[in-house]
C-alpha atoms as a PDB file:
ATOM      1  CA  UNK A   1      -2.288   2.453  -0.170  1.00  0.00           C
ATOM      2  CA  UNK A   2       0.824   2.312  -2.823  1.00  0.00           C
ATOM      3  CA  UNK A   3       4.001   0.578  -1.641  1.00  0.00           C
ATOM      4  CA  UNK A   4       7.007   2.150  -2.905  1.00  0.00           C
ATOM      5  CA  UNK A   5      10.605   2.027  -2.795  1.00  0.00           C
ATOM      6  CA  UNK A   6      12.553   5.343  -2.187  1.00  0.00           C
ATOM      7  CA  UNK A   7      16.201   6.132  -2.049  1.00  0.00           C
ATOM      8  CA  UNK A   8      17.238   7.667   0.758  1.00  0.00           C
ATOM      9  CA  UNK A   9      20.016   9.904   0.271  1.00  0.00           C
ATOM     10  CA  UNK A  10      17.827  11.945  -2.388  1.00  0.00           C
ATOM     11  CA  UNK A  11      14.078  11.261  -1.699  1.00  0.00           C
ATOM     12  CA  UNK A  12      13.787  10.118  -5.370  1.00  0.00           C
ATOM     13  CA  UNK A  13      11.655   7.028  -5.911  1.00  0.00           C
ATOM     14  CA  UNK A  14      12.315   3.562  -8.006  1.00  0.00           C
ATOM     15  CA  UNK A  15      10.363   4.039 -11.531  1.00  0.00           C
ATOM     16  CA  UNK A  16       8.780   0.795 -13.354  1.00  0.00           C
ATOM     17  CA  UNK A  17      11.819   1.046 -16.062  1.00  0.00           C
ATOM     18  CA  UNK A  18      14.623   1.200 -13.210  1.00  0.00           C
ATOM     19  CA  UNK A  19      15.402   4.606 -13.198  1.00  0.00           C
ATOM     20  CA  UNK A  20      14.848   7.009 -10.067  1.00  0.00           C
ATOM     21  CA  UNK A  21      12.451   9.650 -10.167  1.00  0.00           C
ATOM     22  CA  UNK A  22      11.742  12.972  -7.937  1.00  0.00           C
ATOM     23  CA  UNK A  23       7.542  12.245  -7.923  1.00  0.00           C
ATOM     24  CA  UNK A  24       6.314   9.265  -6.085  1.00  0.00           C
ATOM     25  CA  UNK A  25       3.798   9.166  -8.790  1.00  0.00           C
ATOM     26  CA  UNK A  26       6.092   8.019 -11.146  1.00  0.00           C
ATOM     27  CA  UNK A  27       7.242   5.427  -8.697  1.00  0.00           C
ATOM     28  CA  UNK A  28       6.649   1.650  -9.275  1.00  0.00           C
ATOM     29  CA  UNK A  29       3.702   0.540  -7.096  1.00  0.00           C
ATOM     30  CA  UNK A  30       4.746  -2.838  -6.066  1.00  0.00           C
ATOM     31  CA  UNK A  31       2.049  -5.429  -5.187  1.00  0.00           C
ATOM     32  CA  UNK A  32       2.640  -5.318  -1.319  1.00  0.00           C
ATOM     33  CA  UNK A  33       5.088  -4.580   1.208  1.00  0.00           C
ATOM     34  CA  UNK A  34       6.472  -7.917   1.188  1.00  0.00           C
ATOM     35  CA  UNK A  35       7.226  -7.683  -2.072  1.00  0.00           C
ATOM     36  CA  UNK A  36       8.766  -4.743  -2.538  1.00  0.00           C
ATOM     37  CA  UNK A  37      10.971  -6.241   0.686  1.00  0.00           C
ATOM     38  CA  UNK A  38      11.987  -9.059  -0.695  1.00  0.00           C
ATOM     39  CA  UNK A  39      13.008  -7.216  -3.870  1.00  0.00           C
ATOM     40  CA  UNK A  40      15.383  -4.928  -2.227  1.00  0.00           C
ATOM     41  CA  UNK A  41      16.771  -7.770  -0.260  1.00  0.00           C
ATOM     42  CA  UNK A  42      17.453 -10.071  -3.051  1.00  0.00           C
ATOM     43  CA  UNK A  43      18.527  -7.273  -5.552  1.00  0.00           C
ATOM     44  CA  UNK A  44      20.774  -6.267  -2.992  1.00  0.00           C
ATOM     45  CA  UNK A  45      19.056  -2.718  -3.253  1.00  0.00           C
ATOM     46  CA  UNK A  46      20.248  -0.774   0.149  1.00  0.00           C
ATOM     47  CA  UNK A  47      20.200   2.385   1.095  1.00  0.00           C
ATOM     48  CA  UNK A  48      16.348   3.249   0.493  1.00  0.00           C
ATOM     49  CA  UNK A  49      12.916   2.632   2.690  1.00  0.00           C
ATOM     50  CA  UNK A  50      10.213   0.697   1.511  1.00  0.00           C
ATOM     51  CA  UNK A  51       7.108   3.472   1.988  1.00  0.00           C
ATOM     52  CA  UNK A  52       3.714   3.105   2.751  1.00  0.00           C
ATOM     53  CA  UNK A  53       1.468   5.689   1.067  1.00  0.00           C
ATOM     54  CA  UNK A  54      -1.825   6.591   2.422  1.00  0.00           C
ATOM     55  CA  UNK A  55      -3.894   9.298   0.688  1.00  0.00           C
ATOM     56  CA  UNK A  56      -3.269  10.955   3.932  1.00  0.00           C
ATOM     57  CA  UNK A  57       0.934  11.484   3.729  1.00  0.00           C
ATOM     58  CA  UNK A  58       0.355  11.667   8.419  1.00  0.00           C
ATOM     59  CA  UNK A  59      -0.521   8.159   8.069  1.00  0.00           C
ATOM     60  CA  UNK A  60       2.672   6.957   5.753  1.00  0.00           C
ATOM     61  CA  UNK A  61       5.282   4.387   6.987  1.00  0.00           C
ATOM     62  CA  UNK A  62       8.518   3.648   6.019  1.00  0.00           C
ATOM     63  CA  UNK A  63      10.845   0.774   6.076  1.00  0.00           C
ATOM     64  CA  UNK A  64      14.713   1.804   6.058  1.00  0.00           C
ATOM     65  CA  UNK A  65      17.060  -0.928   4.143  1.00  0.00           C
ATOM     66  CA  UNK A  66      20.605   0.133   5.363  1.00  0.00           C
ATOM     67  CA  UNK A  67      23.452  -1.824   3.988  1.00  0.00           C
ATOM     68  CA  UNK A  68      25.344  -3.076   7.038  1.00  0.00           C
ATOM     69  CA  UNK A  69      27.429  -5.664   5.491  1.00  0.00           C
ATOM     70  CA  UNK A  70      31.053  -4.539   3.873  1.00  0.00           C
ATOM     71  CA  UNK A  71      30.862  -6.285   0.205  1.00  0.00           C
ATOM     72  CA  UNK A  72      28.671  -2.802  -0.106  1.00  0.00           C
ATOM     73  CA  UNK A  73      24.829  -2.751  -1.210  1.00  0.00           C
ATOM     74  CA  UNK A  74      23.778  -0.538  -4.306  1.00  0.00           C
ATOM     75  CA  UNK A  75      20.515   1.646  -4.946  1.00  0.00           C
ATOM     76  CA  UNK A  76      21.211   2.361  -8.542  1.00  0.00           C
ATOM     77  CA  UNK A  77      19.363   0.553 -11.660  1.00  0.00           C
ATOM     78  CA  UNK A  78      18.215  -1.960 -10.167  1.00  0.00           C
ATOM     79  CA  UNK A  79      16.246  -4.332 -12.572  1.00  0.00           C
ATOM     80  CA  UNK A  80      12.225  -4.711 -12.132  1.00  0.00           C
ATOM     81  CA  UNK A  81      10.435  -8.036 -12.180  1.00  0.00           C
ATOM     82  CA  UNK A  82       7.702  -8.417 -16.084  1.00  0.00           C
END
């Protein structure tokens, strides 16, 4: 399973440099769910759904982060943890 966080509004996915790429194999594979969670959260990284990926795609799961508070959220360049 690869956890991975995807933008919404375009289906790209967050790369290991930051950037946002169209292949979820370019995507940065965080360590688990929670992670990947708690990054979003504290990055303030809305807007996108943490995904599941099984090697079967009927199996996948997905997580929507919608930014609900009005100081806005932001799914753009968001920095990576070393």
């Amino acid at each position: 399973m690869n956890v991975l966080v995807q933008r919404i509004a375009d289906g790209s996915f967050l790369a290991g440099d930051g950037t946002w790429e169209r292949e979820s194999g370019n995507g940065h594979r965080f360590q688990s769910s929670n992670h990947a969670l708690r990054f979003c959260c504290e990055g303030h990284v809305f807007d996108v759904q943490v995904v599941l990926q099984f090697e079967d795609s009927r199996y996948n799961i997905y997580l929507p982060l919608k930014n609900t508070s009005s100081n806005g959220g932001r799914a753009d360049a968001p920095t990576l943890p070393s």
